[in-house]
Protein backbone atom coordinates (compact mmCIF):
# COMPACT_ATOMS: atom_id res chain seq x y z
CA UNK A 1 87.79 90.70 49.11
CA UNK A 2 91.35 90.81 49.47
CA UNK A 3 91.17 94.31 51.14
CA UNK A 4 88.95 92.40 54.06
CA UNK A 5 91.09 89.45 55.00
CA UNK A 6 93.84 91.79 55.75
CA UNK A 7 91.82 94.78 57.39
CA UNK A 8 89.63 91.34 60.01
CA UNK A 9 92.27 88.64 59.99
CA UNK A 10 90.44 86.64 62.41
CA UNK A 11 89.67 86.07 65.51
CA UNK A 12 90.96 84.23 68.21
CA UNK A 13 91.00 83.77 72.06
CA UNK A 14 93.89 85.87 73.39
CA UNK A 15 94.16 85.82 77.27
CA UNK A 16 96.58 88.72 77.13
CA UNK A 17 93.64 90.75 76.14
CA UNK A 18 92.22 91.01 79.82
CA UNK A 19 92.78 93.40 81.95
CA UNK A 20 94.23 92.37 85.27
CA UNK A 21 93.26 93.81 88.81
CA UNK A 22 94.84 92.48 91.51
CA UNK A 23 93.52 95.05 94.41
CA UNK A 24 94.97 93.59 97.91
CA UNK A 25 95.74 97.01 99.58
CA UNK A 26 94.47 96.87 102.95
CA UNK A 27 94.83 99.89 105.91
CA UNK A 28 94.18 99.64 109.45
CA UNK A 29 94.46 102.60 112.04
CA UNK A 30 95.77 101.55 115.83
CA UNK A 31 95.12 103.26 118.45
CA UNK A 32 95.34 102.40 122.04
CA UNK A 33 92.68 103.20 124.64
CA UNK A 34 93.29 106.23 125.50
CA UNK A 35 92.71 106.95 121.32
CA UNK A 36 96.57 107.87 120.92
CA UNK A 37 97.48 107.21 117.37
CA UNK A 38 100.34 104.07 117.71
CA UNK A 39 101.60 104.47 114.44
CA UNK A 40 102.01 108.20 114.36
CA UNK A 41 106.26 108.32 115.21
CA UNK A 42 105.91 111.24 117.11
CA UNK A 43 104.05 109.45 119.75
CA UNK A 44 106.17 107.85 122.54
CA UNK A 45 104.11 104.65 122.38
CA UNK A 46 104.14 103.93 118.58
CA UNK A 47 104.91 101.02 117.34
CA UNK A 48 108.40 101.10 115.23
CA UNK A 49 107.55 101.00 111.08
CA UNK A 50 111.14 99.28 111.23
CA UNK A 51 110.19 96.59 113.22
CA UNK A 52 106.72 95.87 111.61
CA UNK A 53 106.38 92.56 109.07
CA UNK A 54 104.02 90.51 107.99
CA UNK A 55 104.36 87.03 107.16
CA UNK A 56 102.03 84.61 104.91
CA UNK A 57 100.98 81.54 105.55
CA UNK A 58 98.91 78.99 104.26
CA UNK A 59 97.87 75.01 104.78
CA UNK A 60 100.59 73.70 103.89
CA UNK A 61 103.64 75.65 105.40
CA UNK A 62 104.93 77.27 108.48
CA UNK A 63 104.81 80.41 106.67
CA UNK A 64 107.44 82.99 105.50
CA UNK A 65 108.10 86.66 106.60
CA UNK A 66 108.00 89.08 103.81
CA UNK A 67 110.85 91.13 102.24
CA UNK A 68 112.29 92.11 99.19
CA UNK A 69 114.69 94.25 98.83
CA UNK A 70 113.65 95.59 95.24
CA UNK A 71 110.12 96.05 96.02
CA UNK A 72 109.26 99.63 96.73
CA UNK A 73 107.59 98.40 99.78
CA UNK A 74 110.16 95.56 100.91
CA UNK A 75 108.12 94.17 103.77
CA UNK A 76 105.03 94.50 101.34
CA UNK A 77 103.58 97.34 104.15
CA UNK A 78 104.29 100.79 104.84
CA UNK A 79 103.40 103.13 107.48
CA UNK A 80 101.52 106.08 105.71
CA UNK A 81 101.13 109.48 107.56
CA UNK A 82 97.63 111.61 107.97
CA UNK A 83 98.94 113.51 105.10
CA UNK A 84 98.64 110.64 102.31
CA UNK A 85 94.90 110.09 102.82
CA UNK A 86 91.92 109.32 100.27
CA UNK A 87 88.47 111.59 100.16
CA UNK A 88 86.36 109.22 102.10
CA UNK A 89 89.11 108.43 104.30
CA UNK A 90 87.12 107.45 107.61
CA UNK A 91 90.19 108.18 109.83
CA UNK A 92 91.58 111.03 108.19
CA UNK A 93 93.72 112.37 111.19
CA UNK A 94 95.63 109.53 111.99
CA UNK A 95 98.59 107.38 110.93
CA UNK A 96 97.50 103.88 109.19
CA UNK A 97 99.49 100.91 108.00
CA UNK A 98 98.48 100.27 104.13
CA UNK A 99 99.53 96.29 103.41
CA UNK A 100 99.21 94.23 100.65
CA UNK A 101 97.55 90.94 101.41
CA UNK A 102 99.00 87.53 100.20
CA UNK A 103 97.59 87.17 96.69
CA UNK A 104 99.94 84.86 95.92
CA UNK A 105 98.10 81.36 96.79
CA UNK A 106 96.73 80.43 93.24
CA UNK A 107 93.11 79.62 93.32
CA UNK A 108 92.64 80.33 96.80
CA UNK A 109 89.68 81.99 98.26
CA UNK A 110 91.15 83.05 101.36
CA UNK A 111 94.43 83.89 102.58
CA UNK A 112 96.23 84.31 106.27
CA UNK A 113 99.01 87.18 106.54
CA UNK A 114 100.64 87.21 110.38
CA UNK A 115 101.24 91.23 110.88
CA UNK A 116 104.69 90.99 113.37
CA UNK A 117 103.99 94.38 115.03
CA UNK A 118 106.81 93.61 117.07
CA UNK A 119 108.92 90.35 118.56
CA UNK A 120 106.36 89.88 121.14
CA UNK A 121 103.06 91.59 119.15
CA UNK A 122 101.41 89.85 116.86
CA UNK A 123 98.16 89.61 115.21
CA UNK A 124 96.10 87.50 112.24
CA UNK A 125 94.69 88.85 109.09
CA UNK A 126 92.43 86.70 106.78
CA UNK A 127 91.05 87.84 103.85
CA UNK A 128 88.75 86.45 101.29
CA UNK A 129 88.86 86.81 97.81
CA UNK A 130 85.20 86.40 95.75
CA UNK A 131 85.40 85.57 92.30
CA UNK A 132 88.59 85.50 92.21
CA UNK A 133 90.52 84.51 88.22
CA UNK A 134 93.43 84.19 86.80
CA UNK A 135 93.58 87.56 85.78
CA UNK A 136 91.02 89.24 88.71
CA UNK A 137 91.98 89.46 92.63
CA UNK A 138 90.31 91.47 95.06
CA UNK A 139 89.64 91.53 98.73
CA UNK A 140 86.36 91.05 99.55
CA UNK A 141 85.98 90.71 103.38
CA UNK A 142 88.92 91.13 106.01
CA UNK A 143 89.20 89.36 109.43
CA UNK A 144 91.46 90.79 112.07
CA UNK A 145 91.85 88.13 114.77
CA UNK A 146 88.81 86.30 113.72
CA UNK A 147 86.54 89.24 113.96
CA UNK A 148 84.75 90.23 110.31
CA UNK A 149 86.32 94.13 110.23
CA UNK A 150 85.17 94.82 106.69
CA UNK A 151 82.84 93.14 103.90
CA UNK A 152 82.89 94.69 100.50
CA UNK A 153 78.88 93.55 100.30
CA UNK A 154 77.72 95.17 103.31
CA UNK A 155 75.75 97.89 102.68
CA UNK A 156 77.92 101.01 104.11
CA UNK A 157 76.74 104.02 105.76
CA UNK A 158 79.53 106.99 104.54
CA UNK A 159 77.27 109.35 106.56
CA UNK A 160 78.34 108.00 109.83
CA UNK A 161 82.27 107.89 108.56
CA UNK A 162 82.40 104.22 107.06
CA UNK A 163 84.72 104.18 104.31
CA UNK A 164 84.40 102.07 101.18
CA UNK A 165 88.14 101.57 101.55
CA UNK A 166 89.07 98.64 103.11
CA UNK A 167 90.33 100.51 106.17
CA UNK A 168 89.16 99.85 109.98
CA UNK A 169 90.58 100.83 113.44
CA UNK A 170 92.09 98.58 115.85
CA UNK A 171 92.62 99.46 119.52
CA UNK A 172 95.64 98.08 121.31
């Protein structure tokens, strides 16, 4: 008896026991008409990763620009090359900008990041988290200037180059 309180000493509800996903990356490929890549440095045209920020906002601010020095992405986006690419990357070629999307809004089902491509450029970014917990945050459909540009419950066709990544084009 003695040997079984110490071997099962009970049971309780520990929090710390879930695991936590918080899954907010988001990548979007620009290209202008002509199908140039505009975050590719090498082209003319490209937008500057220096100059590119986002900034979150919500109901009840004016919202804030992201950076942090410490982070290893300070402005919580990089620009990632053709070379650092996933296997059902649907624009494999190209340049993309991988961004983390505001998580930070407790409870909230959808967020709004400003991307500052430039002083002049800019351009919204919603996302919606479903089901979101304490403990469980993931994107679930992504607006780019009020236009649905991905939905993690559509039903997507890989054949035709659709990525289950939550990665779309843009043209500029």
């Amino acid at each position: 008896m003695l040997t079984s309180c110490l071997l099962f000493p009970g049971c309780e509800n520990n929090t710390d026991m879930y695991s936590t996903v918080y899954d907010t990356v988001v990548h979007i490929t620009v290209v202008n008409k002509n199908g140039d890549d505009l975050l590719n440095p090498a082209n003319a045209t490209a937008y500057n990763a220096d100059d590119i920020y986002l900034h979150y906002y919500d109901n009840e601010s004016d919202g804030y620009k992201r950076f942090n020095s410490h982070d290893d992405y300070p402005r919580n986006c990089i620009v990632v090359s053709s070379d650092d690419r996933y296997p059902d990357d649907c624009y494999p070629d190209l340049y993309k900008l991988r961004l983390f999307a505001d998580d930070h809004r407790s409870g909230w089902d959808r967020t709004t990041t400003i991307i500052e491509w430039s002083r002049t450029e800019h351009d919204t970014l919603v996302c919606e988290f479903a089901n979101r917990t304490e403990h469980h945050v993931i994107v679930s459909r992504i607006y780019f200037n009020g236009e649905l540009k991905w939905d993690k419950y559509y039903d997507h066709d890989y054949s035709s180059g659709e990525s289950a990544l939550r990665h779309f084009l843009i043209e500029k």
